[in-house]
Every structure is written in C-alpha cells, then in structure tokens.
Protein backbone atom coordinates (compact mmCIF):
# COMPACT_ATOMS: atom_id res chain seq x y z
CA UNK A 1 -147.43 -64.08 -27.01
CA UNK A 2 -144.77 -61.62 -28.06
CA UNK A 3 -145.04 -59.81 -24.26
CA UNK A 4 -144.46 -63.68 -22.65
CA UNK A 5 -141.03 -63.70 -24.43
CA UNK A 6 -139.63 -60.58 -22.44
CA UNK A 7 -138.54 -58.72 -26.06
CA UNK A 8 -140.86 -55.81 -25.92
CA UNK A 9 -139.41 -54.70 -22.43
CA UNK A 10 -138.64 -51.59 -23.92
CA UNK A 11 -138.86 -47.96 -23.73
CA UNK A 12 -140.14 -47.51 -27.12
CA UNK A 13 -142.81 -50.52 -27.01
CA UNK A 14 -143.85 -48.86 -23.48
CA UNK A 15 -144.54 -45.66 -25.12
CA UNK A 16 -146.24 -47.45 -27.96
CA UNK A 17 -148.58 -48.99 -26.01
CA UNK A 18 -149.48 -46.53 -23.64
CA UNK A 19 -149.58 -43.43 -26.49
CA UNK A 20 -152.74 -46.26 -28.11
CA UNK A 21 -154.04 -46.70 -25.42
CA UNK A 22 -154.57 -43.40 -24.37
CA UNK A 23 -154.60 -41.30 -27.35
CA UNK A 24 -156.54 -43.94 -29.96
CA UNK A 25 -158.42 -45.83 -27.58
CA UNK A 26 -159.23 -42.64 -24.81
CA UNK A 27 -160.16 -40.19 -28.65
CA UNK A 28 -162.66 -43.20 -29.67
CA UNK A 29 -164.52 -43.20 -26.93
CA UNK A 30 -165.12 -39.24 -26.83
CA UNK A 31 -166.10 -39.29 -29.88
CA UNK A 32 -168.45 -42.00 -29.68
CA UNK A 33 -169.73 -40.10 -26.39
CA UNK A 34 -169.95 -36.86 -27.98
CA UNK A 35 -171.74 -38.03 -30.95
CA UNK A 36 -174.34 -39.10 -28.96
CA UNK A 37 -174.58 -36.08 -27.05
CA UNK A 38 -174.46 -34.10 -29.83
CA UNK A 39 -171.42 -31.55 -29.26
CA UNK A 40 -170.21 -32.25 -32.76
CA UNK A 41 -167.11 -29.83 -32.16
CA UNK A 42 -165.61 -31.90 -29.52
CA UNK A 43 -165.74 -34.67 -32.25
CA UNK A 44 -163.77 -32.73 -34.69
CA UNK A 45 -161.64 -32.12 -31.89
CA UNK A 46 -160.86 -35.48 -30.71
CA UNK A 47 -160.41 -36.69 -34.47
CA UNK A 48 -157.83 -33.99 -35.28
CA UNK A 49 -155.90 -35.23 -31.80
CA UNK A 50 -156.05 -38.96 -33.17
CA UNK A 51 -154.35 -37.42 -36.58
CA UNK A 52 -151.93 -35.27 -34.29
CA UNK A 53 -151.04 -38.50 -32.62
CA UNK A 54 -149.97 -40.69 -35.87
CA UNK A 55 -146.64 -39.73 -36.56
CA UNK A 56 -145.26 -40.33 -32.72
CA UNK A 57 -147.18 -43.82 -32.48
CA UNK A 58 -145.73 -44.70 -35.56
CA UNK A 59 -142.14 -43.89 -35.15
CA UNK A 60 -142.38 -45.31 -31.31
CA UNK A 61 -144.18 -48.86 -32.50
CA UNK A 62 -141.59 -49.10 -35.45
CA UNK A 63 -138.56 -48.48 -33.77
CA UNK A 64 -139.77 -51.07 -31.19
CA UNK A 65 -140.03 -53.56 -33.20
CA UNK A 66 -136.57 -53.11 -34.59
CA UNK A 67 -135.17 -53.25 -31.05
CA UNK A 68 -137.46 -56.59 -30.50
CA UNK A 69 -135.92 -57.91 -34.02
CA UNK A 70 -132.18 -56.94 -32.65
CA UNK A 71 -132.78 -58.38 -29.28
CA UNK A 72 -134.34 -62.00 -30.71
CA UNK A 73 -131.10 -62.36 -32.95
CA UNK A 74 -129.00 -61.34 -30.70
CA UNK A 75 -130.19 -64.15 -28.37
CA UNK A 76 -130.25 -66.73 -31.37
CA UNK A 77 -126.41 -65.97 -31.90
CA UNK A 78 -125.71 -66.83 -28.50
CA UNK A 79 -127.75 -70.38 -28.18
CA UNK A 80 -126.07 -73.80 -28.40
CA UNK A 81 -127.15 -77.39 -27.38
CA UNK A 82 -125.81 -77.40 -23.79
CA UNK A 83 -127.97 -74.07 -23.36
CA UNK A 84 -131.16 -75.52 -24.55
CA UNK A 85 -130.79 -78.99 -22.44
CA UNK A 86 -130.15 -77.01 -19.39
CA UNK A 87 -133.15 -74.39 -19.85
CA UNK A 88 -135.13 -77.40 -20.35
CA UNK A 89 -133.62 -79.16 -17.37
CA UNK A 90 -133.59 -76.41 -14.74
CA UNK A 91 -137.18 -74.82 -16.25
CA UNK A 92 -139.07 -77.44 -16.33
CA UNK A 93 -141.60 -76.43 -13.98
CA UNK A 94 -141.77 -73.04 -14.80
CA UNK A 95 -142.22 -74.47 -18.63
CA UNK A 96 -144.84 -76.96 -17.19
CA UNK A 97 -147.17 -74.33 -16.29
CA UNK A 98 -147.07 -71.68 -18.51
CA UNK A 99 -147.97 -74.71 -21.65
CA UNK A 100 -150.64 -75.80 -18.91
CA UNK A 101 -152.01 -71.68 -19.08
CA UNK A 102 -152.27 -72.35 -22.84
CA UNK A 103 -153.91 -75.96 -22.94
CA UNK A 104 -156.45 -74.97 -20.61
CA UNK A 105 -157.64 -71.79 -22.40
CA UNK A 106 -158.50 -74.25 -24.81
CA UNK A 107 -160.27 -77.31 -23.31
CA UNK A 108 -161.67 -75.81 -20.09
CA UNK A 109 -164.85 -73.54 -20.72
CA UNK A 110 -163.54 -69.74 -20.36
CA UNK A 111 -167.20 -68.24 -20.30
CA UNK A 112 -166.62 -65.43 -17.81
CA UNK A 113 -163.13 -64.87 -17.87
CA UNK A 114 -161.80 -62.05 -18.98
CA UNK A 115 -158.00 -61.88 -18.93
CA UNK A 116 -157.38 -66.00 -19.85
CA UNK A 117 -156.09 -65.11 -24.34
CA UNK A 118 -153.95 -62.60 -22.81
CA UNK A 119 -152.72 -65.56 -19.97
CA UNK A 120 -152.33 -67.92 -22.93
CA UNK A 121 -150.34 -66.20 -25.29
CA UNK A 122 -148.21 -64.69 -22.16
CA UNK A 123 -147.77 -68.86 -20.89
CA UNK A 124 -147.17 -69.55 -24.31
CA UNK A 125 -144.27 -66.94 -25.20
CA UNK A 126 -142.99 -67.09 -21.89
CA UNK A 127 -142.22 -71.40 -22.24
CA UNK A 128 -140.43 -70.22 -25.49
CA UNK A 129 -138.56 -67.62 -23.66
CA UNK A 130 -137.62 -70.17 -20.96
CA UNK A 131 -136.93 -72.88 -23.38
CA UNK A 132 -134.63 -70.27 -25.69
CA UNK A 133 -133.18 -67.91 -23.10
CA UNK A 134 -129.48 -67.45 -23.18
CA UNK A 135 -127.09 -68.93 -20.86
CA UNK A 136 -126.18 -66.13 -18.02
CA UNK A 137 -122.96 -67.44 -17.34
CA UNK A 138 -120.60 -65.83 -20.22
C-alpha cells in the first residue's frame, strides 16, 4: 500500500529493496540448494554473506523510512480543504479505479493470479495519494 502512495520513491528504499532481494532472498535459496546437494561450505558461505549484508540493509531500510516519515508530513503541512475538494474533483476517475483494484481482489475469485495483493494495496495507497496529494500550484 505504502509503494501506491509514491513516498518510498527513494534512493534509500531502492537500495533497500533491491540489497533483500538480492542478498537475503538470492543467499536463501543457495543455501537451500546447496544443502541439498550437499556442498556444506558453500552454505557457510552464503550464511556469513547474509550476516555481511545486515548492517547496510539496515541503515538503507531505516533511513528510508525516515525520508518516507519527512515526506508524509511534509505533505500534511501543506493540505487544506480547497486541496482535498479539488483532488477529489479532478481525480475522480483515477480514484474510481484504483478502489475498484481493491474491491475486486476481494469479491472476485483470484485463484490463479499472481500479482492482484500487490495491485490492491498499490490501488489502495495510490486513491489515498490522489485523494491527499498536495496542490502543485504554490
């Protein structure tokens, strides 16, 4: 839902993800493979990478949410009524859908589709975004 709002556009949440992905989720998986294969060095190896990796995932993930806390106040600070009225107004559409992505992923049967939690929570955060976003006009 978070990645609908347009918050975690950010350098640090970028690296965040992708230093996971890669180093957490890519070391699992050799080690589960080399378990199984029985090359019990490559294990250790892939563990002690996964340990090596801690201290950079941490200090990317926390300062991104600190820039994702800055950026949501920062917005807040700049909303009033007439800015709310005229998202709603001039979004409506765009709104429409992205609460239609998020009723359907839970009365239509999903069996077989893969991506549709990720496309509700994106629908959802992204009809908050469009409903809260700041006026552009300063």
């Amino acid at each position: 839902m978070l990645n609908g709002t347009g918050y975690l556009k950010t350098k640090n949440f970028t690296q965040c993800q992708s230093k996971l992905i890669t180093e957490w989720g890519g070391n699992f998986n050799m080690i589960l493979n080399y378990t199984f294969t029985g090359q019990f060095f490559k294990v250790i190896d892939s563990m002690l990478d996964m340990v090596y990796n801690i201290d950079p995932i941490t200090q990317y993930c926390y300062r991104s949410f600190e820039e994702v806390g800055v950026s949501a106040y920062n917005n807040a600070l700049l909303l009033d009524p007439s800015t709310l009225i005229n998202n709603v107004i001039y979004q409506f559409g765009n709104i429409f859908d992205s609460v239609r992505d998020v009723v359907l992923f839970f009365t239509d049967n999903s069996r077989g589709v893969f991506n549709l939690p990720y496309d509700a929570g994106y629908g959802l955060g992204n009809a908050v975004f469009l409903v809260l976003r700041p006026s552009t006009k300063r």
